[in-house]
C-alpha atoms as a PDB file:
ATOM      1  CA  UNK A   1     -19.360 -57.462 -27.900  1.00  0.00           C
ATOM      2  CA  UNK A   2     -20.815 -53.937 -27.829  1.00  0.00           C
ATOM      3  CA  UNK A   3     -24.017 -53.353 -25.803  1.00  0.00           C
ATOM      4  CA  UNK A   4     -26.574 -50.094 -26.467  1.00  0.00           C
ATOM      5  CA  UNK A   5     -25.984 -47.330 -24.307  1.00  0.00           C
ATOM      6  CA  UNK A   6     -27.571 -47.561 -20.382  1.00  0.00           C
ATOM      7  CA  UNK A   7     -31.446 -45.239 -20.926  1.00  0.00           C
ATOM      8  CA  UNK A   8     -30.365 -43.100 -18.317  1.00  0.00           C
ATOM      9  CA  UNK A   9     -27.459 -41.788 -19.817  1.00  0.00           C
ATOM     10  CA  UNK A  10     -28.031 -38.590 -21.700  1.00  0.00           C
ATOM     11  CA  UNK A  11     -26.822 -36.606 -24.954  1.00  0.00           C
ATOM     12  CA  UNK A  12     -25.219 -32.658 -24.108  1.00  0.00           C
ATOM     13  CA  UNK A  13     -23.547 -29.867 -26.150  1.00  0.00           C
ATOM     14  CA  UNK A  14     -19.824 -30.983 -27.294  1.00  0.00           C
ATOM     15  CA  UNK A  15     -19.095 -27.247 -25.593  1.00  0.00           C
ATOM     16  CA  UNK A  16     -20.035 -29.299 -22.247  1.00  0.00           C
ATOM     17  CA  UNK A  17     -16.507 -31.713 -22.636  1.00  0.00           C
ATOM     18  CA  UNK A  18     -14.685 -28.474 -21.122  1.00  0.00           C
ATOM     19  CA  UNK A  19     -17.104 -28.589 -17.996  1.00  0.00           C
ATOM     20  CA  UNK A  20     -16.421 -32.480 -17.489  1.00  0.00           C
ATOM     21  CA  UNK A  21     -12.931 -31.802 -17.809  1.00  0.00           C
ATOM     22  CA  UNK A  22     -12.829 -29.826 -14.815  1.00  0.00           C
ATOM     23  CA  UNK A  23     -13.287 -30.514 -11.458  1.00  0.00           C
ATOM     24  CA  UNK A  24      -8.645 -30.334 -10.641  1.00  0.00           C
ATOM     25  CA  UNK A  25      -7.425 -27.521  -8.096  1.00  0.00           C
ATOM     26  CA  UNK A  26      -7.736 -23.946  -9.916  1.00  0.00           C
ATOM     27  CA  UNK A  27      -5.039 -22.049 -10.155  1.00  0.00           C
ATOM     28  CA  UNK A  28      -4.316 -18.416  -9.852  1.00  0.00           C
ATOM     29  CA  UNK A  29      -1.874 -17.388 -12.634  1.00  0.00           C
ATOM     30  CA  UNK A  30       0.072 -14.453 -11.222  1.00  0.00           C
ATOM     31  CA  UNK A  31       2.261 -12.698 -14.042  1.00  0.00           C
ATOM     32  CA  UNK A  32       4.282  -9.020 -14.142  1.00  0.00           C
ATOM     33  CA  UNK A  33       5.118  -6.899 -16.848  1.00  0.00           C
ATOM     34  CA  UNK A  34       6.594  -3.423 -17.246  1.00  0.00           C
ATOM     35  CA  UNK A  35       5.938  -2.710 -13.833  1.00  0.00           C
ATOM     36  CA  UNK A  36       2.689  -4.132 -12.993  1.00  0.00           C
ATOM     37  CA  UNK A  37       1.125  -7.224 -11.285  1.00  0.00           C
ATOM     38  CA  UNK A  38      -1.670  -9.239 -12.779  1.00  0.00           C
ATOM     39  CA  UNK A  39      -3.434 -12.725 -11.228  1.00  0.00           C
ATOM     40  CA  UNK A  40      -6.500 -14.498 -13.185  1.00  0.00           C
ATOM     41  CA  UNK A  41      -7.835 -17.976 -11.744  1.00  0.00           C
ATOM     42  CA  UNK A  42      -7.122 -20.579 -14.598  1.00  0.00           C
ATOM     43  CA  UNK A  43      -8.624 -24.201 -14.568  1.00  0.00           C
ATOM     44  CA  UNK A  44      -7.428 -24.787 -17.818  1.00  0.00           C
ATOM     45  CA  UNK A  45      -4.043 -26.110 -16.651  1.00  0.00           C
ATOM     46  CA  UNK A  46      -1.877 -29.411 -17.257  1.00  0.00           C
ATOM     47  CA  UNK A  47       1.595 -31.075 -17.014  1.00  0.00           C
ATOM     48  CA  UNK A  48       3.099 -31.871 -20.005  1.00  0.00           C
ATOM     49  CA  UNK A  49       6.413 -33.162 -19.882  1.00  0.00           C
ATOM     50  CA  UNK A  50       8.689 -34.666 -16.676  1.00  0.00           C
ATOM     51  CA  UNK A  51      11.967 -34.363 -18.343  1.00  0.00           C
ATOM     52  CA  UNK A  52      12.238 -31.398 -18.691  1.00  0.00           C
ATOM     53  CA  UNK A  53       9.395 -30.209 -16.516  1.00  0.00           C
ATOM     54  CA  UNK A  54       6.639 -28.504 -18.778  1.00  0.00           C
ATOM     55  CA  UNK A  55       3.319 -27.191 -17.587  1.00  0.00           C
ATOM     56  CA  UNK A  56       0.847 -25.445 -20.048  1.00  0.00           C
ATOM     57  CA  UNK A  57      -2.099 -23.211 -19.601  1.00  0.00           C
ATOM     58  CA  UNK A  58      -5.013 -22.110 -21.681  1.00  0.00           C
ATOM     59  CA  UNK A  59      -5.958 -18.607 -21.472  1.00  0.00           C
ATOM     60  CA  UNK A  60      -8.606 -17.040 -23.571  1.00  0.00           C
ATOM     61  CA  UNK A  61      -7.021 -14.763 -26.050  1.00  0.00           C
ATOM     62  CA  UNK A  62      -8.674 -11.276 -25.461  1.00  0.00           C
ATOM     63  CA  UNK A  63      -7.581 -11.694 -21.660  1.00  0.00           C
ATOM     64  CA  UNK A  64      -5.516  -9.030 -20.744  1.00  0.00           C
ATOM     65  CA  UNK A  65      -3.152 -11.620 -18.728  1.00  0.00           C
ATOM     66  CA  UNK A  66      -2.775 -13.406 -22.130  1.00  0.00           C
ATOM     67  CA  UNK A  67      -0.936 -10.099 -23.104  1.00  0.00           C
ATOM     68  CA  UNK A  68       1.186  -9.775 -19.943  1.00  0.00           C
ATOM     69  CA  UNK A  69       2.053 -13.521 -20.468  1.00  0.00           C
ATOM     70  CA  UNK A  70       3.019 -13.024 -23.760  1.00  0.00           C
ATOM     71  CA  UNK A  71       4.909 -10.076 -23.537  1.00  0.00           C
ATOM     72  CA  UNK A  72       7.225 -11.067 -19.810  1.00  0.00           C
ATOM     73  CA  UNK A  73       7.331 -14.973 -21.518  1.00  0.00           C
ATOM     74  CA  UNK A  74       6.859 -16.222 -17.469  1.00  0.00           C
ATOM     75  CA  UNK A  75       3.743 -16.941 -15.162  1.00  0.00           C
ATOM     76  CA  UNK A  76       3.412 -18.210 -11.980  1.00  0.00           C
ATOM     77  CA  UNK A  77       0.313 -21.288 -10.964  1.00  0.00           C
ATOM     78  CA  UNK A  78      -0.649 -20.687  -6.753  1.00  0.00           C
ATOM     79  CA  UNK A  79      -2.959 -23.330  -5.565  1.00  0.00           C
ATOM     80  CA  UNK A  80      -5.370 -21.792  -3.297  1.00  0.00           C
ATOM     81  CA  UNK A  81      -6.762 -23.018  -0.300  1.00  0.00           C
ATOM     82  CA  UNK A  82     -10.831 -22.992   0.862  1.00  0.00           C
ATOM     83  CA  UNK A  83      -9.647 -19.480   2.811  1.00  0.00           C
ATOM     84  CA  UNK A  84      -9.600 -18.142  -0.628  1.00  0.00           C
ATOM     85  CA  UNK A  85     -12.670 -18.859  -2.706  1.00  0.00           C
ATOM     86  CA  UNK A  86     -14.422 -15.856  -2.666  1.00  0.00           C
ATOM     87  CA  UNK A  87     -11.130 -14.115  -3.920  1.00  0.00           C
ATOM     88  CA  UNK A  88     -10.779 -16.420  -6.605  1.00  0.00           C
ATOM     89  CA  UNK A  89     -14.571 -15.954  -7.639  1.00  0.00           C
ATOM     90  CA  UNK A  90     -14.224 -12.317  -7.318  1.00  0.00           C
ATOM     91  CA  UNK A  91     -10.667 -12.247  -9.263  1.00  0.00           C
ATOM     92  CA  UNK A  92     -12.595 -14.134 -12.224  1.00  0.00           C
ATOM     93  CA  UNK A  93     -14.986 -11.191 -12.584  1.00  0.00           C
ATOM     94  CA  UNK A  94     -12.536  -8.486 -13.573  1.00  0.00           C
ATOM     95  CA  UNK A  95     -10.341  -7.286 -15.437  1.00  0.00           C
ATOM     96  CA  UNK A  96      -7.208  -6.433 -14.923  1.00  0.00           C
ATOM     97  CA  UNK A  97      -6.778  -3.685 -17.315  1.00  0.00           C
ATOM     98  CA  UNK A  98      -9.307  -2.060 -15.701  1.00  0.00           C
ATOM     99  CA  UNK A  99      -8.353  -2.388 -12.074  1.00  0.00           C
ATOM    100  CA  UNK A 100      -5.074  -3.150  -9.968  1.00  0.00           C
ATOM    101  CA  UNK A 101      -6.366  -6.968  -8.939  1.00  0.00           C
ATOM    102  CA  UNK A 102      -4.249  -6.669  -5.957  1.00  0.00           C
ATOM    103  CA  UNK A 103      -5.129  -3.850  -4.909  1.00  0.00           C
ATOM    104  CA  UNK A 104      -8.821  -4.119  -4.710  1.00  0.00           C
ATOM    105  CA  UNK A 105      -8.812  -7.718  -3.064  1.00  0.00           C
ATOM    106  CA  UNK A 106      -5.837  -6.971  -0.665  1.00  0.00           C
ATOM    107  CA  UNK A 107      -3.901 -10.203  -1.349  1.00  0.00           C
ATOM    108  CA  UNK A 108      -0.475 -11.029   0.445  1.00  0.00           C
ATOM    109  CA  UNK A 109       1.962 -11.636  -1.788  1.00  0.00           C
ATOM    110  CA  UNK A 110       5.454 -12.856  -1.680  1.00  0.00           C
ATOM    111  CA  UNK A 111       8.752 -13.039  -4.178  1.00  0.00           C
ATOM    112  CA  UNK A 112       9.244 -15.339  -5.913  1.00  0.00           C
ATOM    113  CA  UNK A 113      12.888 -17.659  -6.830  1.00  0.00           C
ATOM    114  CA  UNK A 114      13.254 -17.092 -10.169  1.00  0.00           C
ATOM    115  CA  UNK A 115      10.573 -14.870 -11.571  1.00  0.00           C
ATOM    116  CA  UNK A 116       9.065 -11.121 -10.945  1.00  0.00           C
ATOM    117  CA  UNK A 117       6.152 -12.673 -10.359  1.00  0.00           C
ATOM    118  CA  UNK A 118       4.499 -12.211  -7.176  1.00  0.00           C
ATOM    119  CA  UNK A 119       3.689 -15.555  -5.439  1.00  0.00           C
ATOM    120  CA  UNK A 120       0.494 -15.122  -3.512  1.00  0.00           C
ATOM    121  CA  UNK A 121       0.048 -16.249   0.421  1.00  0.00           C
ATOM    122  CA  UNK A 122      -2.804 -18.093   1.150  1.00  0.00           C
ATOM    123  CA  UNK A 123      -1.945 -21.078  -0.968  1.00  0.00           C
ATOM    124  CA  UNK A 124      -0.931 -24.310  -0.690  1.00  0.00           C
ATOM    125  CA  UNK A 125       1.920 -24.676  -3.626  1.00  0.00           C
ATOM    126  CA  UNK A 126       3.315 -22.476  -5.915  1.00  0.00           C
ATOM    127  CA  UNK A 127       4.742 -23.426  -9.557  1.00  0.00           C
ATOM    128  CA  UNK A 128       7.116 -20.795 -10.879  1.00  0.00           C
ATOM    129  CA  UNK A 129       7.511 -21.411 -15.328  1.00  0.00           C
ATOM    130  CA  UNK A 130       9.465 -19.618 -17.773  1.00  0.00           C
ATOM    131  CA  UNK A 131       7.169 -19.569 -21.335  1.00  0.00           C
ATOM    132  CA  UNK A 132       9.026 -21.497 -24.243  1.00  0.00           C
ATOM    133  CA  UNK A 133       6.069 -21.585 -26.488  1.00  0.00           C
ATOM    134  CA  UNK A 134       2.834 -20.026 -27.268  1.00  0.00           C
ATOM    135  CA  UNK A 135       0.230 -22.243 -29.355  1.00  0.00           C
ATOM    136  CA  UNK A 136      -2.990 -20.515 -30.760  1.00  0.00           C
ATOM    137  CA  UNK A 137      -5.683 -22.669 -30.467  1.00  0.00           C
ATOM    138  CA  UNK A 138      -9.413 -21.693 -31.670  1.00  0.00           C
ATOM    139  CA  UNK A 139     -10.171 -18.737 -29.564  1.00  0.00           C
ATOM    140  CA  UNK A 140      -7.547 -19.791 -26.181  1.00  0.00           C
ATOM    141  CA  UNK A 141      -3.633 -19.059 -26.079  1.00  0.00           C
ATOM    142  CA  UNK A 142      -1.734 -22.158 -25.255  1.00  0.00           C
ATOM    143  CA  UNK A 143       1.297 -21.330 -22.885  1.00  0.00           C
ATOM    144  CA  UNK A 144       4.112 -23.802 -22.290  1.00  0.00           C
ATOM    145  CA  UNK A 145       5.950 -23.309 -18.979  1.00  0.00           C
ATOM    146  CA  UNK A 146       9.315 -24.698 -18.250  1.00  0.00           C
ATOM    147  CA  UNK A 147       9.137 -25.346 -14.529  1.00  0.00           C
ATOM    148  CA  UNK A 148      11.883 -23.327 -12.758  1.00  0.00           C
ATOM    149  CA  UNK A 149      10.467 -23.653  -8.800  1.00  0.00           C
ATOM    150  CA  UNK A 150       8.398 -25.319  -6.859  1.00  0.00           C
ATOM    151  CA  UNK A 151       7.174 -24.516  -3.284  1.00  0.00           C
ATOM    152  CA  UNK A 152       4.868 -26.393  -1.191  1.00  0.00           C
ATOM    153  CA  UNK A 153       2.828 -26.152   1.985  1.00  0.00           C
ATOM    154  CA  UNK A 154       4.375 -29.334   4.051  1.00  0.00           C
ATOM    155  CA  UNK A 155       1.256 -29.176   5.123  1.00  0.00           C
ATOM    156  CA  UNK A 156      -0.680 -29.839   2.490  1.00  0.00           C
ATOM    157  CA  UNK A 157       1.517 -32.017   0.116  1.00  0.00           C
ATOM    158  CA  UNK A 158       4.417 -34.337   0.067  1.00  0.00           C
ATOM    159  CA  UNK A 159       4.694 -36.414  -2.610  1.00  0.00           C
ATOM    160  CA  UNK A 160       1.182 -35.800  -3.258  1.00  0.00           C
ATOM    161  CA  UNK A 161      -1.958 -34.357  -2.019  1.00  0.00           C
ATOM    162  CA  UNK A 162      -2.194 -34.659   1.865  1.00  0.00           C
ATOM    163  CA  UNK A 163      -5.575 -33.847   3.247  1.00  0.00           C
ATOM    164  CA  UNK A 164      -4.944 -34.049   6.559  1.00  0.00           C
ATOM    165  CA  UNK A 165      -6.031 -30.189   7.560  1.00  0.00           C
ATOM    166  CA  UNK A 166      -8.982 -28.954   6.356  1.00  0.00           C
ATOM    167  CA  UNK A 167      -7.432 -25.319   5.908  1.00  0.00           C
ATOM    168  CA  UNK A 168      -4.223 -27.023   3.731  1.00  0.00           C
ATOM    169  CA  UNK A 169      -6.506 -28.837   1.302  1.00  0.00           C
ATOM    170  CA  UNK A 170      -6.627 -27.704  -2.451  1.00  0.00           C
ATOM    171  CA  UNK A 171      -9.613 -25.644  -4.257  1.00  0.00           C
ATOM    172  CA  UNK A 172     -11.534 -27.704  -7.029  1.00  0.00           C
ATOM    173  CA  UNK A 173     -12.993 -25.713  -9.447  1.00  0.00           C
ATOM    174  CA  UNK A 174     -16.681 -27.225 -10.625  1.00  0.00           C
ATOM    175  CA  UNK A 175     -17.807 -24.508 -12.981  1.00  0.00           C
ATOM    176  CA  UNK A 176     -19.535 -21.365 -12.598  1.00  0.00           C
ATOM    177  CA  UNK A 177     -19.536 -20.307  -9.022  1.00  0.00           C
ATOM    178  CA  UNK A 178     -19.225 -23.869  -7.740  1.00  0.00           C
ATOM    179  CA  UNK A 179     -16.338 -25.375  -6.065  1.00  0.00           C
ATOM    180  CA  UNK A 180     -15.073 -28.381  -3.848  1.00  0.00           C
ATOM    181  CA  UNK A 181     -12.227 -29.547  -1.321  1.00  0.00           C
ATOM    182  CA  UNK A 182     -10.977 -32.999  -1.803  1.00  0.00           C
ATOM    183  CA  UNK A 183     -12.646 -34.701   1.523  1.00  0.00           C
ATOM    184  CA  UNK A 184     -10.269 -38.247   2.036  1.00  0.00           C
ATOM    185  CA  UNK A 185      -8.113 -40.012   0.210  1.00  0.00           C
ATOM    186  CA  UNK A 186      -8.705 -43.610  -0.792  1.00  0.00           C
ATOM    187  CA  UNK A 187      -6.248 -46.423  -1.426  1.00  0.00           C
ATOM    188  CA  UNK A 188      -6.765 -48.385  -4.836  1.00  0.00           C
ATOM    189  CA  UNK A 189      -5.548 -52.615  -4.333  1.00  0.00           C
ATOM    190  CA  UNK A 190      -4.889 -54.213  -7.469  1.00  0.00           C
ATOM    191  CA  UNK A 191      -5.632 -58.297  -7.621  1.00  0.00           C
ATOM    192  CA  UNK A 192      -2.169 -60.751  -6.839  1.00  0.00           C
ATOM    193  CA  UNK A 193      -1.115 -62.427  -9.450  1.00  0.00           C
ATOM    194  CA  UNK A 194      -3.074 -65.706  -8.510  1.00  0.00           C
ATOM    195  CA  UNK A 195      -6.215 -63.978  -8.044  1.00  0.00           C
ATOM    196  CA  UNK A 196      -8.693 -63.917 -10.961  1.00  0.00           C
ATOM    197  CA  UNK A 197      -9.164 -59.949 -11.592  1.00  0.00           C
ATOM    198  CA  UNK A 198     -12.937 -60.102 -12.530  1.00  0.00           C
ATOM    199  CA  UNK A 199     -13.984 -61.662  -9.493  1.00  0.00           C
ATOM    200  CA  UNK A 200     -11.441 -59.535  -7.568  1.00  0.00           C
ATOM    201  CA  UNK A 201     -12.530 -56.434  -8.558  1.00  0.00           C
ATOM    202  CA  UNK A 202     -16.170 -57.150  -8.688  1.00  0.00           C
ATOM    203  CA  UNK A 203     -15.852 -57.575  -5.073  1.00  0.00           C
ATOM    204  CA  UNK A 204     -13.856 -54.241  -4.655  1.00  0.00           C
ATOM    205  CA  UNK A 205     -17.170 -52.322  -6.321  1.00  0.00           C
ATOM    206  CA  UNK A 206     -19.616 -54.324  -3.563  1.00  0.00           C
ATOM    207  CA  UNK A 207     -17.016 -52.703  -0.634  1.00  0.00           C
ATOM    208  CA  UNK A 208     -17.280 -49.516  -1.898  1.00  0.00           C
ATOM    209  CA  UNK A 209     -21.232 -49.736  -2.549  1.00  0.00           C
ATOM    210  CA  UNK A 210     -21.245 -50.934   1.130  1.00  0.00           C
ATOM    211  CA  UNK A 211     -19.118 -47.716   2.430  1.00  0.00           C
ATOM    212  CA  UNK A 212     -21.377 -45.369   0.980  1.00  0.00           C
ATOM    213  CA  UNK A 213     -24.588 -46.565   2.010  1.00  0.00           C
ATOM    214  CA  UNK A 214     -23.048 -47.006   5.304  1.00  0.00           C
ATOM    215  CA  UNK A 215     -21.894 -43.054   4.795  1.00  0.00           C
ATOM    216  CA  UNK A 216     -25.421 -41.876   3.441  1.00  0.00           C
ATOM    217  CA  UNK A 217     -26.758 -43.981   6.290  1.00  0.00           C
ATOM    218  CA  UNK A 218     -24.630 -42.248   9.212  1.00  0.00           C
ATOM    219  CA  UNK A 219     -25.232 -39.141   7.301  1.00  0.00           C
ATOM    220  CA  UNK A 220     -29.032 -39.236   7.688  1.00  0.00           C
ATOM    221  CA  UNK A 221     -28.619 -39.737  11.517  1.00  0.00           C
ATOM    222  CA  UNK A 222     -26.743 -36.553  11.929  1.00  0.00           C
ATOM    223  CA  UNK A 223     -29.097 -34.638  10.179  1.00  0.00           C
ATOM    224  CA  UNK A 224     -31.729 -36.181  12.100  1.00  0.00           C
ATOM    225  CA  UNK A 225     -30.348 -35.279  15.785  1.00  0.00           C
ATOM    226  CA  UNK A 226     -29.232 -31.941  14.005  1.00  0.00           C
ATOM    227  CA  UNK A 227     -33.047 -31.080  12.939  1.00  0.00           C
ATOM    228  CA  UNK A 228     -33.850 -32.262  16.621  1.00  0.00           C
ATOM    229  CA  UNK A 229     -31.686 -29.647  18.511  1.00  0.00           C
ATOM    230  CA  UNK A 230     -32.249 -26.667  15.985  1.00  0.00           C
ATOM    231  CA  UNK A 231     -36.286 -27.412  17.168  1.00  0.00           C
ATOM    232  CA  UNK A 232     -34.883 -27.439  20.896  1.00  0.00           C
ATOM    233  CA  UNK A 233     -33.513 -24.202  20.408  1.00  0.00           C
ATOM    234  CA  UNK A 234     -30.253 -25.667  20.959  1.00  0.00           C
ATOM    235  CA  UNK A 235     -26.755 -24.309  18.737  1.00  0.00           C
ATOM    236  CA  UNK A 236     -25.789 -26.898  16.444  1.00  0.00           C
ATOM    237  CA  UNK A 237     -22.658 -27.388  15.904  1.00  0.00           C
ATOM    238  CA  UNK A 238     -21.434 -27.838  12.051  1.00  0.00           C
ATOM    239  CA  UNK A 239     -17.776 -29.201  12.376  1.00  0.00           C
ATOM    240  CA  UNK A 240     -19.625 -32.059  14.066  1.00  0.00           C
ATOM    241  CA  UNK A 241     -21.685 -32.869  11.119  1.00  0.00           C
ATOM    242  CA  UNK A 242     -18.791 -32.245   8.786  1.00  0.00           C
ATOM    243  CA  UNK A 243     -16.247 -34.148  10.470  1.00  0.00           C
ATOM    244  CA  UNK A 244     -18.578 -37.125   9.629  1.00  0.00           C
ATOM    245  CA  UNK A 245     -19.909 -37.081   6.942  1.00  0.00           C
ATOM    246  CA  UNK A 246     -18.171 -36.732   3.239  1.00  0.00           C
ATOM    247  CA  UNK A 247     -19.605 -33.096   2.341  1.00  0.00           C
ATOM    248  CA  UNK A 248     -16.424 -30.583   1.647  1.00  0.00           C
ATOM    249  CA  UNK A 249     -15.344 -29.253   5.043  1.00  0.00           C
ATOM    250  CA  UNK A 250     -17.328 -26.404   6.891  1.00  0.00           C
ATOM    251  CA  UNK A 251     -19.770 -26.766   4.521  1.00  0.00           C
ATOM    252  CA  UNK A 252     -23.415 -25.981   5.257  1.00  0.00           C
ATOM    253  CA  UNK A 253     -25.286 -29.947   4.841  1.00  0.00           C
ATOM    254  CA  UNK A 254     -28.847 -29.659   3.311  1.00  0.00           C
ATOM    255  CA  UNK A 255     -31.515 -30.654   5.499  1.00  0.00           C
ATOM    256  CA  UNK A 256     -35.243 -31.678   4.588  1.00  0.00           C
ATOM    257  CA  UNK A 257     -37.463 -29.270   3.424  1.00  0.00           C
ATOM    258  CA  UNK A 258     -35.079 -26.770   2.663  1.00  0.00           C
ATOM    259  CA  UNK A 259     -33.766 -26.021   5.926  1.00  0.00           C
ATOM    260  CA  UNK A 260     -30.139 -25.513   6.923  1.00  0.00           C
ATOM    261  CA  UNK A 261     -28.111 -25.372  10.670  1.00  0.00           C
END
């Protein structure tokens, strides 16, 4: 049976699907052509196919990357790390007709296996593709990418996203100027066989509730002996408050009446 929508949930734009869509590692998309290096940050990216490996990318059509792209039929994905944010930011903001991207931020940059492509340094994995189709689609460019390389940070990913280090973790791109680092990772249990899965899982959504208030309620303490010392005079020491707590790494935590430490 079909209930009536919950009264706090509310009615947006259909332009705001993209936005809640979002929220994977960005990608910058390096590509070359006649010469000349271009790199745009691209959230607008998705596997496709695992045999053979296809990856495709939307890139708004007056872009002049979506030129490059079309004209050298390859592009490279390099998934940045926190150390990078204000590059990607900043890369977003420009054009690359207008200005040598590489030039002006001072990016390392590597070669790449199969491409001309410059890979950039600073990331944590690197996705080399070959274009085998281009799909128009309302005002984007749809590329298709057969995968031709692969690199990873050990670091940062075996079979999947690590997040051990702090520094090796991926960049999540919110919207806007707003970003995020995966904080842990979480293991999902499915019911046995015997068990009955409503009851099962039911009691899986009471743990969880239970961690988080537990979080929110460790997370209040800190703050608390944090607002303490910054009153004392005393340094206070952020890696402490981020270490325990589930905020992105390094990042500043918001404390009461507007204050931060």
């Amino acid at each position: 049976m079909l209930n009536l929508p919950p009264p706090d949930i509310e009615r947006r734009p259909v332009t705001t699907a993209s936005r809640i869509l979002q929220g994977g590692p960005v990608a910058l998309v390096t590509t070359a052509d006649r010469g000349s290096a271009n790199v745009i940050p691209v959230a607008w990216h998705m596997p496709l196919s695992a045999r053979p490996p296809l990856v495709a990318i939307a890139i708004e059509q007056s872009r002049h990357s979506a030129e490059m792209i079309s004209h050298s039929e390859q592009f490279a994905l390099n998934f940045p790390a926190r150390s990078l944010l204000h590059h990607v930011q900043y890369l977003g903001s420009m054009s690359g007709k207008e200005i040598d991207k590489f030039e002006a931020t001072q990016l390392e940059t590597f070669y790449a296996a199969h491409l001309s492509a410059p890979l950039i340094k600073g990331c944590v994995a690197w996705v080399e593709c070959e274009v085998q189709e281009v799909l128009p689609f309302g005002d984007h460019f749809l590329y298709i990418g057969l995968v031709v390389a692969v690199h990873v940070d050990p670091a940062a990913f075996e079979d999947r996203w690590l997040l051990d280090a702090a520094e090796a973790r991926p960049l999540h791109f919110l919207g806007a100027n707003y970003y995020s680092a995966l904080d842990r990772t979480m293991e999902a249990r499915l019911p046995r066989s015997a068990e009955a899965p409503e009851r099962v899982l039911a009691e899986r959504v009471r743990e969880e509730l239970e961690l988080t208030r537990e979080a929110e309620e460790r997370r209040d303490e800190l703050i608390g002996e944090a607002l303490r010392d910054v009153e004392a005079g005393k340094i206070v020491d952020l890696s402490q408050l981020t270490r325990e707590q589930p905020s992105a790494p390094g990042a500043i935590v918001p404390l009461p009446h507007g204050q931060d430490v």
